[in-house]
Protein backbone atom coordinates (compact mmCIF):
# COMPACT_ATOMS: atom_id res chain seq x y z
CA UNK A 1 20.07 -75.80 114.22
CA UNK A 2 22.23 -78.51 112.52
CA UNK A 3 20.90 -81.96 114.04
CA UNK A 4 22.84 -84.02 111.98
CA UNK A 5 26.39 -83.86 112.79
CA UNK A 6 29.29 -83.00 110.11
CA UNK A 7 32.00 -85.23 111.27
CA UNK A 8 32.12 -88.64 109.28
CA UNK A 9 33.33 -90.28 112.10
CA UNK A 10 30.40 -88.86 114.59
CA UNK A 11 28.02 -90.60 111.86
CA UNK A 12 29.57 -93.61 111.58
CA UNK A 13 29.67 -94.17 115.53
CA UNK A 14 25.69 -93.01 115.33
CA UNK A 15 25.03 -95.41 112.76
CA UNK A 16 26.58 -98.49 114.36
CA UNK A 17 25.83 -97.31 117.90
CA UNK A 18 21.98 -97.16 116.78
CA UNK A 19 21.25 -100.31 115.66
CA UNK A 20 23.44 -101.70 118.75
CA UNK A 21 21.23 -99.52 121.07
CA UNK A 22 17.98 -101.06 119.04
CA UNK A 23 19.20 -104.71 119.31
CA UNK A 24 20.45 -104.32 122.86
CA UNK A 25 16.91 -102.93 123.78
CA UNK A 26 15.40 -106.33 121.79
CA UNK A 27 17.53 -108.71 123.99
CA UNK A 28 16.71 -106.76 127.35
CA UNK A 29 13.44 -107.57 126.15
CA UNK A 30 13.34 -110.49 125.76
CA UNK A 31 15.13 -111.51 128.64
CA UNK A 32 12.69 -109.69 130.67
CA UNK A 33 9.72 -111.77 129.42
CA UNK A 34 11.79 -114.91 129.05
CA UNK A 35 13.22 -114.82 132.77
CA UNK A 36 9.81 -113.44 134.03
CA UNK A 37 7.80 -116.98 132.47
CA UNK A 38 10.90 -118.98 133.92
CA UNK A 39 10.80 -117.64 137.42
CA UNK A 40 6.90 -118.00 137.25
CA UNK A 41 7.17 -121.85 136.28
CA UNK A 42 9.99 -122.19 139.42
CA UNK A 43 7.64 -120.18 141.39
CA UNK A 44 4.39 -122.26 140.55
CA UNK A 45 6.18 -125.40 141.14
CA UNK A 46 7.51 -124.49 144.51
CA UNK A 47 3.83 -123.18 145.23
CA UNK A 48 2.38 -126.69 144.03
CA UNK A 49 4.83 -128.67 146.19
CA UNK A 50 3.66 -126.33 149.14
CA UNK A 51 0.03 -126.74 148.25
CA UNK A 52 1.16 -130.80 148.61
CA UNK A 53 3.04 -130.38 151.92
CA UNK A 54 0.00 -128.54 153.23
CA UNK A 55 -2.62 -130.59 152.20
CA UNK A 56 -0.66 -133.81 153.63
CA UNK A 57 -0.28 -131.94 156.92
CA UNK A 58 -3.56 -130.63 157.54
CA UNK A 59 -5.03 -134.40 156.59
CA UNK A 60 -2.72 -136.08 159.44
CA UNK A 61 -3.68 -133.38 161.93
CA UNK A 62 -6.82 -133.85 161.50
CA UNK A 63 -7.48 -130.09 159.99
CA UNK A 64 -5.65 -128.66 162.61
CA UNK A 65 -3.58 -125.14 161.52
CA UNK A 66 0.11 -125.86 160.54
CA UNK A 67 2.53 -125.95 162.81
CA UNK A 68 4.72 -123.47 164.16
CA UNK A 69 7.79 -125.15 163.11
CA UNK A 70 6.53 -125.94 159.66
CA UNK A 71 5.07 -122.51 159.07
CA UNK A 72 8.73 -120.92 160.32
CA UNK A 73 10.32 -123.51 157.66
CA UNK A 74 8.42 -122.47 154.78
CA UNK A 75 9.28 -118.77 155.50
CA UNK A 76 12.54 -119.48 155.88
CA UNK A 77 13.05 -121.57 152.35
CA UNK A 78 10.53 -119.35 150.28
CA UNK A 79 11.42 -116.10 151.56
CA UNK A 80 7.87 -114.47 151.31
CA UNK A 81 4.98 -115.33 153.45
CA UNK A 82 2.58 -118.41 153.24
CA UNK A 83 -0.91 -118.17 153.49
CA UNK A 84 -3.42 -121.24 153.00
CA UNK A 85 -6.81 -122.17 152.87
CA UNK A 86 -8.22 -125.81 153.36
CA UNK A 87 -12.38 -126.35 152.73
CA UNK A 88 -14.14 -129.69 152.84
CA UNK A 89 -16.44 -131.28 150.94
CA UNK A 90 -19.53 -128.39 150.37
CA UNK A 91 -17.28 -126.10 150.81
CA UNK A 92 -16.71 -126.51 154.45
CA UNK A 93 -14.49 -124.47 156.20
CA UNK A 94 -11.66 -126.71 157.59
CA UNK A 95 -8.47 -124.38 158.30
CA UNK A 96 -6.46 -121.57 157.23
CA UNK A 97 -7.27 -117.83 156.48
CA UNK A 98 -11.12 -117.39 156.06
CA UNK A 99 -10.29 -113.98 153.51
CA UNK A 100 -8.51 -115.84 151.06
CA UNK A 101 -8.29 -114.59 147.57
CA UNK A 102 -11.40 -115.50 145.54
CA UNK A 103 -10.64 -117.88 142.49
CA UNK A 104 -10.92 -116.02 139.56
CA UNK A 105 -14.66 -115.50 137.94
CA UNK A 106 -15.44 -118.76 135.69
CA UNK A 107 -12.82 -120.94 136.91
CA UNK A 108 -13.18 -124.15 136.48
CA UNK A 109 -11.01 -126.31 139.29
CA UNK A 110 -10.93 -129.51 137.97
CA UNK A 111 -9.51 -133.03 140.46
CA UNK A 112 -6.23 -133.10 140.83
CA UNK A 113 -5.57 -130.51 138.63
CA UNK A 114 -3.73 -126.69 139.80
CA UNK A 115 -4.88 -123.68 139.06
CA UNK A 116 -2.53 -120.99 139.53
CA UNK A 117 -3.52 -117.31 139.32
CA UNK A 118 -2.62 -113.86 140.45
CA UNK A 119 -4.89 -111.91 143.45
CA UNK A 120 -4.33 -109.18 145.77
CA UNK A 121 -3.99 -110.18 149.65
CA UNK A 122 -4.14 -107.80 152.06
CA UNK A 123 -2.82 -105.15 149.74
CA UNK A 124 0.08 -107.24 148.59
CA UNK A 125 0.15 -108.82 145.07
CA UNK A 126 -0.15 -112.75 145.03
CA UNK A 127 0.48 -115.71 143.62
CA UNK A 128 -2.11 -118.66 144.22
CA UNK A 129 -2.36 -122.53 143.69
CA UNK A 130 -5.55 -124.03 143.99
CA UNK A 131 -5.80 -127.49 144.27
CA UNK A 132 -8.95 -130.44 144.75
CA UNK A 133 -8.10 -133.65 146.20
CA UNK A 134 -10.38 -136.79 146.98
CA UNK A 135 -10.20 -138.09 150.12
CA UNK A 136 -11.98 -141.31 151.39
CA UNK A 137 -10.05 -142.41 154.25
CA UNK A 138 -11.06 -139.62 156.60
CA UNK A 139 -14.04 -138.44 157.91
CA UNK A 140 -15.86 -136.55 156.43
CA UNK A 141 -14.57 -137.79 152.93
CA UNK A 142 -15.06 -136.02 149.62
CA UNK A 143 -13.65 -133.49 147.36
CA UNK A 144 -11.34 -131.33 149.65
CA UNK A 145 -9.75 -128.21 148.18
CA UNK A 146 -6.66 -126.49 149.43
CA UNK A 147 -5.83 -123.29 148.29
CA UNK A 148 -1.96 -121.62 148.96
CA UNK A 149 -1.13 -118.41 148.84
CA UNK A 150 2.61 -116.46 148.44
CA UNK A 151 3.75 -112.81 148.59
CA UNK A 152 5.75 -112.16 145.18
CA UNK A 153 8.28 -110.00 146.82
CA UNK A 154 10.82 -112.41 146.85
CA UNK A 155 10.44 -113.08 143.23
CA UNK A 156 10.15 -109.77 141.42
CA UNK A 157 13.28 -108.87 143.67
CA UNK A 158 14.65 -111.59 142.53
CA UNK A 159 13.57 -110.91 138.32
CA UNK A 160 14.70 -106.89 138.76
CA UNK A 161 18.09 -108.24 140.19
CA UNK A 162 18.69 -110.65 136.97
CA UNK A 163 17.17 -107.78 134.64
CA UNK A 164 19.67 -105.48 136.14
CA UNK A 165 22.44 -107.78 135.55
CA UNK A 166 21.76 -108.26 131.90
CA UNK A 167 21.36 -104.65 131.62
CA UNK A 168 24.92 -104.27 132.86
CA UNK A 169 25.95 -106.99 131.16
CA UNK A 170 24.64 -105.48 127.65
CA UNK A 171 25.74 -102.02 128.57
CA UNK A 172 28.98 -103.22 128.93
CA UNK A 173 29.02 -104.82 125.83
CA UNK A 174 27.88 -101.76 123.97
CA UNK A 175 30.27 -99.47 125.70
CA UNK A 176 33.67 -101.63 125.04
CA UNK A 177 31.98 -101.89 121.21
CA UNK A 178 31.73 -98.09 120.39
CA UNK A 179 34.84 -97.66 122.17
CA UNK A 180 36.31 -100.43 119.91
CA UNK A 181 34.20 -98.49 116.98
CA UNK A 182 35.50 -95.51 118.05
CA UNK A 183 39.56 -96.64 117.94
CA UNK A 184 38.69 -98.61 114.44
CA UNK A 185 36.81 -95.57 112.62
CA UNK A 186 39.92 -93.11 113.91
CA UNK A 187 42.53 -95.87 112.63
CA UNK A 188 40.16 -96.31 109.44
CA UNK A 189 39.91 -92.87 108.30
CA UNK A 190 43.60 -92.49 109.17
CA UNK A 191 43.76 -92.34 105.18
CA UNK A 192 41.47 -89.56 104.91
CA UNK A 193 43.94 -87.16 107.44
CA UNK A 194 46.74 -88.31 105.41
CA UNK A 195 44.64 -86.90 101.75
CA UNK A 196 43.61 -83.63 103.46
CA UNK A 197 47.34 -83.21 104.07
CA UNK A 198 48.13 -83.77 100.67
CA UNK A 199 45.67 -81.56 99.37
CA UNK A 200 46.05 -78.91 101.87
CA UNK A 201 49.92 -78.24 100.79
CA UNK A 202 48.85 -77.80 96.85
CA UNK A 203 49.21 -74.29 95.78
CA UNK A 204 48.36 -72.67 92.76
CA UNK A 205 52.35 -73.42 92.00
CA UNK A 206 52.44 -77.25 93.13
CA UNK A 207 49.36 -78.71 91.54
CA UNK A 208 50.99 -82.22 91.14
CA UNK A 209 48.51 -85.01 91.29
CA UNK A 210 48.24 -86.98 94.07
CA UNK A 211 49.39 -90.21 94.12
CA UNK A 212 49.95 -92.16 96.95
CA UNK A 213 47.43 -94.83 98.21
CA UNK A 214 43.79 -94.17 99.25
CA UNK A 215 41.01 -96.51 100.41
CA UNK A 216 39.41 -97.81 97.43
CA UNK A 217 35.83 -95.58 98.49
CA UNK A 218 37.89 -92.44 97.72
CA UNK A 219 39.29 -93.55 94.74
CA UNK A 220 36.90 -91.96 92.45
CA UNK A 221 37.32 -88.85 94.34
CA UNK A 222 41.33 -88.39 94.58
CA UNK A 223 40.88 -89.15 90.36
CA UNK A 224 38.26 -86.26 89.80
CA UNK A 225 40.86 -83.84 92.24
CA UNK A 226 43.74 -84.77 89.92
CA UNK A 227 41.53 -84.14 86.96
CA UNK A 228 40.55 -80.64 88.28
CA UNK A 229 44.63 -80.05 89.08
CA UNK A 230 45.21 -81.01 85.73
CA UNK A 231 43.04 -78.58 84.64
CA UNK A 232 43.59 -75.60 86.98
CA UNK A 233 47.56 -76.49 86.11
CA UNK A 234 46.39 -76.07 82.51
CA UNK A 235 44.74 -72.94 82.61
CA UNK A 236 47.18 -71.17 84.31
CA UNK A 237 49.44 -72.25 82.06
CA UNK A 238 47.46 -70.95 79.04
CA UNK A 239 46.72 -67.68 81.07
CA UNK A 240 50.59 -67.08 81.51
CA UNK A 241 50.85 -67.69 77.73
CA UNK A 242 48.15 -65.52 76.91
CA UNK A 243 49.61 -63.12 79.07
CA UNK A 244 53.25 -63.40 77.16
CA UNK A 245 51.79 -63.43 74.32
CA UNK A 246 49.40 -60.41 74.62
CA UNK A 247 52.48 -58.23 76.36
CA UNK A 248 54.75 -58.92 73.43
CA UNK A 249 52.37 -58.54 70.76
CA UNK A 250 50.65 -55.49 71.53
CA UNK A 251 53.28 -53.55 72.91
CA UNK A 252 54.97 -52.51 69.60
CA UNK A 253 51.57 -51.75 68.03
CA UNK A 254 51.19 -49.47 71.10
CA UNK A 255 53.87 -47.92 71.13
CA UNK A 256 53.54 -46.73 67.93
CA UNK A 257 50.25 -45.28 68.70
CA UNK A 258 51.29 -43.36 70.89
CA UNK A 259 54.48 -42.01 68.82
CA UNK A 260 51.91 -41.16 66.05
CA UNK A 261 49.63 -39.20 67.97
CA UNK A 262 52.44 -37.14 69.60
CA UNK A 263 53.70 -36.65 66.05
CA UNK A 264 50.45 -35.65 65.04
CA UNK A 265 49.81 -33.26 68.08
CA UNK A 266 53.18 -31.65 67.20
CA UNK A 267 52.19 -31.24 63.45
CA UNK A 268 50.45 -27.90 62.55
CA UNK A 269 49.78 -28.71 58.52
CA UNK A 270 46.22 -30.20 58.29
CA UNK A 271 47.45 -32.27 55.25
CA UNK A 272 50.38 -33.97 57.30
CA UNK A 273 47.91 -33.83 60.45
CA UNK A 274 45.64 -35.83 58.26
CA UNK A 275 47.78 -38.41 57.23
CA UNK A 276 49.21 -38.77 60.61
CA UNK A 277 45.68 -39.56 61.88
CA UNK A 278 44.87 -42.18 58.85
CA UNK A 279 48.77 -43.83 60.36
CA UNK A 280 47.24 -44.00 64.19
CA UNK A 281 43.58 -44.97 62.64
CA UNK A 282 44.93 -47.67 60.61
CA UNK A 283 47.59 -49.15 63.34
CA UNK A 284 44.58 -48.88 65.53
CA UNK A 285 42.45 -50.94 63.68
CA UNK A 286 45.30 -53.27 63.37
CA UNK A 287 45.57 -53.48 67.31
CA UNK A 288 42.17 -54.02 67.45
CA UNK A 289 42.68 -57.19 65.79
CA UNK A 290 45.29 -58.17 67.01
CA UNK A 291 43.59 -57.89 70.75
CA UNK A 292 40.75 -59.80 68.86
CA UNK A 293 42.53 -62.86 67.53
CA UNK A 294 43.98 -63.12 70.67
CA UNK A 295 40.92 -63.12 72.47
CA UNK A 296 39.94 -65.81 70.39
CA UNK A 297 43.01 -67.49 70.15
CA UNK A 298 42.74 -67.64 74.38
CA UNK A 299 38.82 -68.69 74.07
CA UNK A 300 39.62 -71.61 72.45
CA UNK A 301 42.67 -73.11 74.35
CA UNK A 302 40.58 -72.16 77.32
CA UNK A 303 37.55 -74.34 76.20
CA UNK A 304 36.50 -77.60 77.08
CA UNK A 305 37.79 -80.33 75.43
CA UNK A 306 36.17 -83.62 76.65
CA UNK A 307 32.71 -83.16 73.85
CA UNK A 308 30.10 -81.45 76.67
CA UNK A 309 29.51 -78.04 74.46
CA UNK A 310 29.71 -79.78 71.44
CA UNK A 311 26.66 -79.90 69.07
CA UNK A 312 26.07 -81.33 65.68
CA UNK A 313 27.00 -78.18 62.99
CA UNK A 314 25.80 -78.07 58.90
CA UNK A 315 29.08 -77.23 57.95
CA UNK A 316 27.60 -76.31 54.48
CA UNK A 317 24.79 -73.88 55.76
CA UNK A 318 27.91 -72.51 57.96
CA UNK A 319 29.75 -71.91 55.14
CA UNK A 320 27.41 -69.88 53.18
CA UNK A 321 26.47 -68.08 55.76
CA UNK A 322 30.55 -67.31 56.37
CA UNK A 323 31.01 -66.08 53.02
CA UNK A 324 27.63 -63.99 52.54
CA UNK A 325 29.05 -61.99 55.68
CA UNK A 326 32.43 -61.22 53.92
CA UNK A 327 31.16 -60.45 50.65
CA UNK A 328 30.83 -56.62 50.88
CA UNK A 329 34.72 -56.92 52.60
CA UNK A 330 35.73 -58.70 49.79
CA UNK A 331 34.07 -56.35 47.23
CA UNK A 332 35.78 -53.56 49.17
CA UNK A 333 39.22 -54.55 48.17
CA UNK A 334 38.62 -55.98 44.74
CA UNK A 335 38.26 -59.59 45.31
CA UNK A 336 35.77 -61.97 43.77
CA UNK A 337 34.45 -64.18 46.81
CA UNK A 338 31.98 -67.17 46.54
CA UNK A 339 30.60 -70.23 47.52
CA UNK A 340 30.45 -73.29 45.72
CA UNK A 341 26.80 -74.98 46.33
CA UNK A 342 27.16 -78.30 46.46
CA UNK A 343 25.66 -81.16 48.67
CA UNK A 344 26.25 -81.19 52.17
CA UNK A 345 28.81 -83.09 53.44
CA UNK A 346 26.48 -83.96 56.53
CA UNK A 347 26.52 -82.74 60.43
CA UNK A 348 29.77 -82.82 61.95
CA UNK A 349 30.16 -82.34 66.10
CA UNK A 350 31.53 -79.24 67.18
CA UNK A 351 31.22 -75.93 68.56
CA UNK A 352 29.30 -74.12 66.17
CA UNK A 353 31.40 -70.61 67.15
CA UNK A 354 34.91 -71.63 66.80
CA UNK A 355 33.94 -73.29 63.27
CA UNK A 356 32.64 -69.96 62.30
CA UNK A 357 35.53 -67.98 63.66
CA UNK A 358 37.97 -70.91 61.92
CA UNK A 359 36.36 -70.30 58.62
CA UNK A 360 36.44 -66.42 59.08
CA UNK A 361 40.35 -66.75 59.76
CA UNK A 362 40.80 -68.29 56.30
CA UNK A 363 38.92 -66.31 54.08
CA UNK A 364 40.12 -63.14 55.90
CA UNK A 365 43.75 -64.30 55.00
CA UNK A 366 42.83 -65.29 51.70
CA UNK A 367 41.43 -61.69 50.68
CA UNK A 368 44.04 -60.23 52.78
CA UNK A 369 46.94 -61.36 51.04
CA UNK A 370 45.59 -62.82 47.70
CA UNK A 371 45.33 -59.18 47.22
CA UNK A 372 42.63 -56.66 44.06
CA UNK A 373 41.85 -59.46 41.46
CA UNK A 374 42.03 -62.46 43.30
CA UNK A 375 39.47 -65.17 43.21
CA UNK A 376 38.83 -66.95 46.22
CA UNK A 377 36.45 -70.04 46.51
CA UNK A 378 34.49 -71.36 49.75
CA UNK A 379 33.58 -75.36 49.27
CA UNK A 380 32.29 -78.23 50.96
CA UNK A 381 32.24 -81.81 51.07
CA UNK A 382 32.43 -84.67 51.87
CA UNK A 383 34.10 -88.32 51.29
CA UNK A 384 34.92 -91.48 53.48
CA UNK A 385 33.34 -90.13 56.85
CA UNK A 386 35.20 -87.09 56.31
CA UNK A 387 33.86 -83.46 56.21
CA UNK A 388 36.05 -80.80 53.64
CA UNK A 389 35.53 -76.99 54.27
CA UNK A 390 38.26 -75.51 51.34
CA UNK A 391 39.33 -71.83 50.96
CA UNK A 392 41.00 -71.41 47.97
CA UNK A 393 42.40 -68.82 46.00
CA UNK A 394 44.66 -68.15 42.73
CA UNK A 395 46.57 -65.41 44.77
CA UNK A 396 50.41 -65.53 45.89
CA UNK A 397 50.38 -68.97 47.75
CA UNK A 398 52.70 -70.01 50.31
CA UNK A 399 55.54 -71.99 49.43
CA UNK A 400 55.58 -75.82 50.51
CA UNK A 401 58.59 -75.22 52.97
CA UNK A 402 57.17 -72.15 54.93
CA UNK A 403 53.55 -74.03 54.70
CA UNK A 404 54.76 -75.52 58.44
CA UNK A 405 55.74 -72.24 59.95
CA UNK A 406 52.57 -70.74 58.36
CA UNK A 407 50.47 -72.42 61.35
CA UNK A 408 52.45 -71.55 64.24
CA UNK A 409 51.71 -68.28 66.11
CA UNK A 410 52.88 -64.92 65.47
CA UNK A 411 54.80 -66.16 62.22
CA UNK A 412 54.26 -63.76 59.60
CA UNK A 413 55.56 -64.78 56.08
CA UNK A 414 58.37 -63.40 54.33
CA UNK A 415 58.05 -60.29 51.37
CA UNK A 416 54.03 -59.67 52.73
CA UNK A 417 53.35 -55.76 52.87
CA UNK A 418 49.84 -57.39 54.32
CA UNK A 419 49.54 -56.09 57.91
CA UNK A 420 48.70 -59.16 60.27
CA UNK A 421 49.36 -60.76 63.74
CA UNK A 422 50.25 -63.91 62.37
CA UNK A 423 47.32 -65.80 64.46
CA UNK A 424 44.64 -66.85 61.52
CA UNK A 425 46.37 -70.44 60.62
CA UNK A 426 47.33 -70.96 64.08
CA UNK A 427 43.57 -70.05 65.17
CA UNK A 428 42.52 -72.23 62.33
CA UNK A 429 44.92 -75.67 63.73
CA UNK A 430 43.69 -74.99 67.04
CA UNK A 431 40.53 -75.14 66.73
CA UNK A 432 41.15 -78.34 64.22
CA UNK A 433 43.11 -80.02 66.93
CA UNK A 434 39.73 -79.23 69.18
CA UNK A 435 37.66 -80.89 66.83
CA UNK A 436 39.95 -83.84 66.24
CA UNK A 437 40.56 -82.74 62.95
CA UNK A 438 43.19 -81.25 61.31
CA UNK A 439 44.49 -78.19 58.81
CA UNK A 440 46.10 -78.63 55.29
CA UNK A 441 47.74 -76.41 53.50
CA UNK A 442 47.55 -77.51 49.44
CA UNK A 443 48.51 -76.01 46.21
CA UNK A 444 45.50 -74.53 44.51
CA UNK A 445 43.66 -76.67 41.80
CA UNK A 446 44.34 -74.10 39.30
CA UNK A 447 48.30 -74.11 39.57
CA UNK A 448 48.77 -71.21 41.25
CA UNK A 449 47.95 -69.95 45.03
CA UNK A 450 46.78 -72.10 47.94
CA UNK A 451 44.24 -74.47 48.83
CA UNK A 452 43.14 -74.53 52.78
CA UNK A 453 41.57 -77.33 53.87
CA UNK A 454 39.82 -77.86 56.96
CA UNK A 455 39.34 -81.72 57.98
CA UNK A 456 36.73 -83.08 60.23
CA UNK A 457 35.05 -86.44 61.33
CA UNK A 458 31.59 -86.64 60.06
CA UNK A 459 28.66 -87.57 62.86
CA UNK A 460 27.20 -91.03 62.08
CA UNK A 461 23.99 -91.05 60.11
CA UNK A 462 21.40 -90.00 62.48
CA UNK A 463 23.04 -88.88 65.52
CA UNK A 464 22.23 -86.27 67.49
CA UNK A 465 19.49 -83.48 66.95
CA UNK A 466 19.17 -80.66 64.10
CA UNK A 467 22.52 -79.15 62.80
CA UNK A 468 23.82 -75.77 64.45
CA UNK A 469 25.19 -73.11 62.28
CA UNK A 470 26.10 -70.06 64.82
């Protein structure tokens, strides 16, 4: 069972209300004790001015009880009953009520001095001023003591009335404030309606930001939801381009599959069979990687580009490693592959995978179309907080003016018999552009065929942990 409600503005009225509650409950408190102690001082006065009166009167009447006219007064004007209690000196009985309320054990009455205290009369609670007077003009003189007693009916009626007042005083108060609370939080988070509006009538076709003012608390908030539009706007995007992309790509390659193997169901010569099925084998392997690079080609727009995967990479280690794995491809169609060893260029920061795949891209395409005899060179290193990975080779080339169309996709060059998608380069920029680096395409250092070169900021000296290579 949820206790804690949902609503923001259910919370906020709890956590004003609460303190208001706790604070109201102080006050009431206080009030209680501070109007209790006041109406005890009023009431002990106007006991110690009775205590007077009586005294006075019983001396001039000669101890006689009060009268009937006095007695009816005092009523009247205190609104509880009077009791009293006059004893001479020894402790004489003079007048009054003989079962007054003891003084309290220990007291101490000293001349001239009250005591009050509270007793139970009669089953009634109390209040009672004790008082000792000297008296030498009557007979007998001596140390007289008149004691005065009052029901305190009067006065806790009169200290639950005032309590109650505050009460509705404060409850007032805290009413009119939550409602106010109430009105300001609704007006407040009028802002809040106005974003879930906004966001409510995005679509995955209208992923605009949102721009219009917002309290400054949700600023943070509307910026990380037009981040993740940007984003979502951005994916789709690259998933309809994939999508184009993939459609128009593979769709001659299988077509022609499926051509060839009708041609080669149709064909009843196992020679001609045979070659037919080398035709569908071979497109076949070329749709395969075709579906591959654009795999990749989709991976890598699709990753993250603000630095949270990236990790520092040995792009020398990555290199050998690179060109030890294409070796025995290399071998296979008459091309002399290797690595030049020399120093490491340093750690650069990057994703270790797309480096690899970068660097498999442009050796593939320079034993691909350097073609049997070719030398092609792998190299590192580096100069001026730069990293260099070269691919070079003393095949064909590409001429300077088609070296711009080289990187875009699905541009396949002019006079190749090489088969090919056209994505290597374009894998190649993209995942320079990821690493804010970039590709360059360079005449070779021997005169003839082309120099790729694959430029990338260096990490500063001791940054980050050990160098990836896969």
């Amino acid at each position: 069972m949820r206790l804690w409600p949902t609503s923001l503005r259910y919370r906020l009225v709890i956590l004003l209300a609460a303190p208001l509650f706790l604070i109201a409950a102080a006050l009431l408190t206080e009030a209680y004790f501070s109007t209790r102690k006041t109406a005890q001082e009023l009431h002990d006065r106007t006991l110690l001015a009775v205590t007077l009166a009586v005294s006075e009167h019983i001396l001039r009447a000669d101890g006689d009880l009060l009268s009937d006219r006095l007695a009816e007064v005092l009523t009247d004007r205190l609104q509880d009953a009077v009791f009293y209690l006059v004893l001479g000196p020894d402790q004489a009985y003079v007048t009054g009520y003989e079962d007054a309320p003891p003084l309290p054990a220990g007291a101490d009455l000293e001349g001239g001095i009250p005591l009050f205290y509270d007793a139970v009369y009669q089953g009634q609670d109390v209040r009672v001023a004790a008082l000792r007077e000297f008296v030498a003009e009557e007979d007998p003189s001596g140390w007289m003591m008149v004691r005065v007693w009052q029901t305190t009916g009067e006065r806790e009626a009169l200290l639950q009335e005032t309590l109650l007042s505050a009460a509705g005083r404060l409850t007032v108060l805290l009413v009119v404030a939550l409602v106010i609370a109430w009105l300001g939080l609704r007006w407040g988070l009028r802002p809040l309606l106005l974003l879930e509006g906004a966001v409510g009538r995005r679509s995955a076709s209208d992923l605009r930001p949102i721009l219009h003012a917002v309290p400054a608390e949700v600023r943070q908030l509307v910026g990380a939801m037009n981040r993740l539009f940007q984003r979502l706007q951005d994916s789709l995007h690259m998933r309809e381009r994939f999508i184009a992309n993939a459609s128009h790509q593979l769709r001659t390659p299988l077509a022609a599959l499926i051509t060839q193997s009708e041609v080669a169901l149709r064909t009843d010569d196992p020679h001609q069979m045979r070659l037919r099925v080398q035709t569908v084998l071979q497109s076949a392997k070329a749709t395969s990687r075709m579906a591959e690079q654009l795999l990749t080609l989709a991976h890598i727009e699709a990753a993250d580009s603000d630095g949270d995967a990236a990790q520092p990479v040995d792009l020398a280690e990555l290199a050998r490693e690179a060109t030890g794995e294409a070796v025995p491809q290399a071998s296979r169609q008459g091309v002399d592959l290797g690595y030049e060893a020399e120093q490491s260029p340093g750690p650069v920061s990057g994703n270790p995978v797309m480096l690899r795949e970068a660097l498999r891209n442009l050796i593939d395409n320079a034993v691909s179309y350097g073609g049997p005899g070719t030398t092609v060179t792998v190299r590192t290193h580096g100069e001026s907080g730069f990293a260099f990975l070269e691919v070079e080779d003393n095949g064909p080339g590409i001429e300077p003016s088609e070296r711009e169309l080289a990187v875009q996709r699905f541009h396949r060059l002019a006079g190749t018999n090489t088969e090919g998608c056209g994505l290597g380069l374009a894998i190649v920029q993209e995942v320079a552009e990821r690493h804010n680096g970039r590709l360059q395409l360079l005449d070779a250092g021997t005169g003839r065929g082309l120099c790729a070169r694959l430029i990338l900021p260096l990490l500063p000296r001791g940054d980050g942990p050990a160098p990836a290579t896969a």
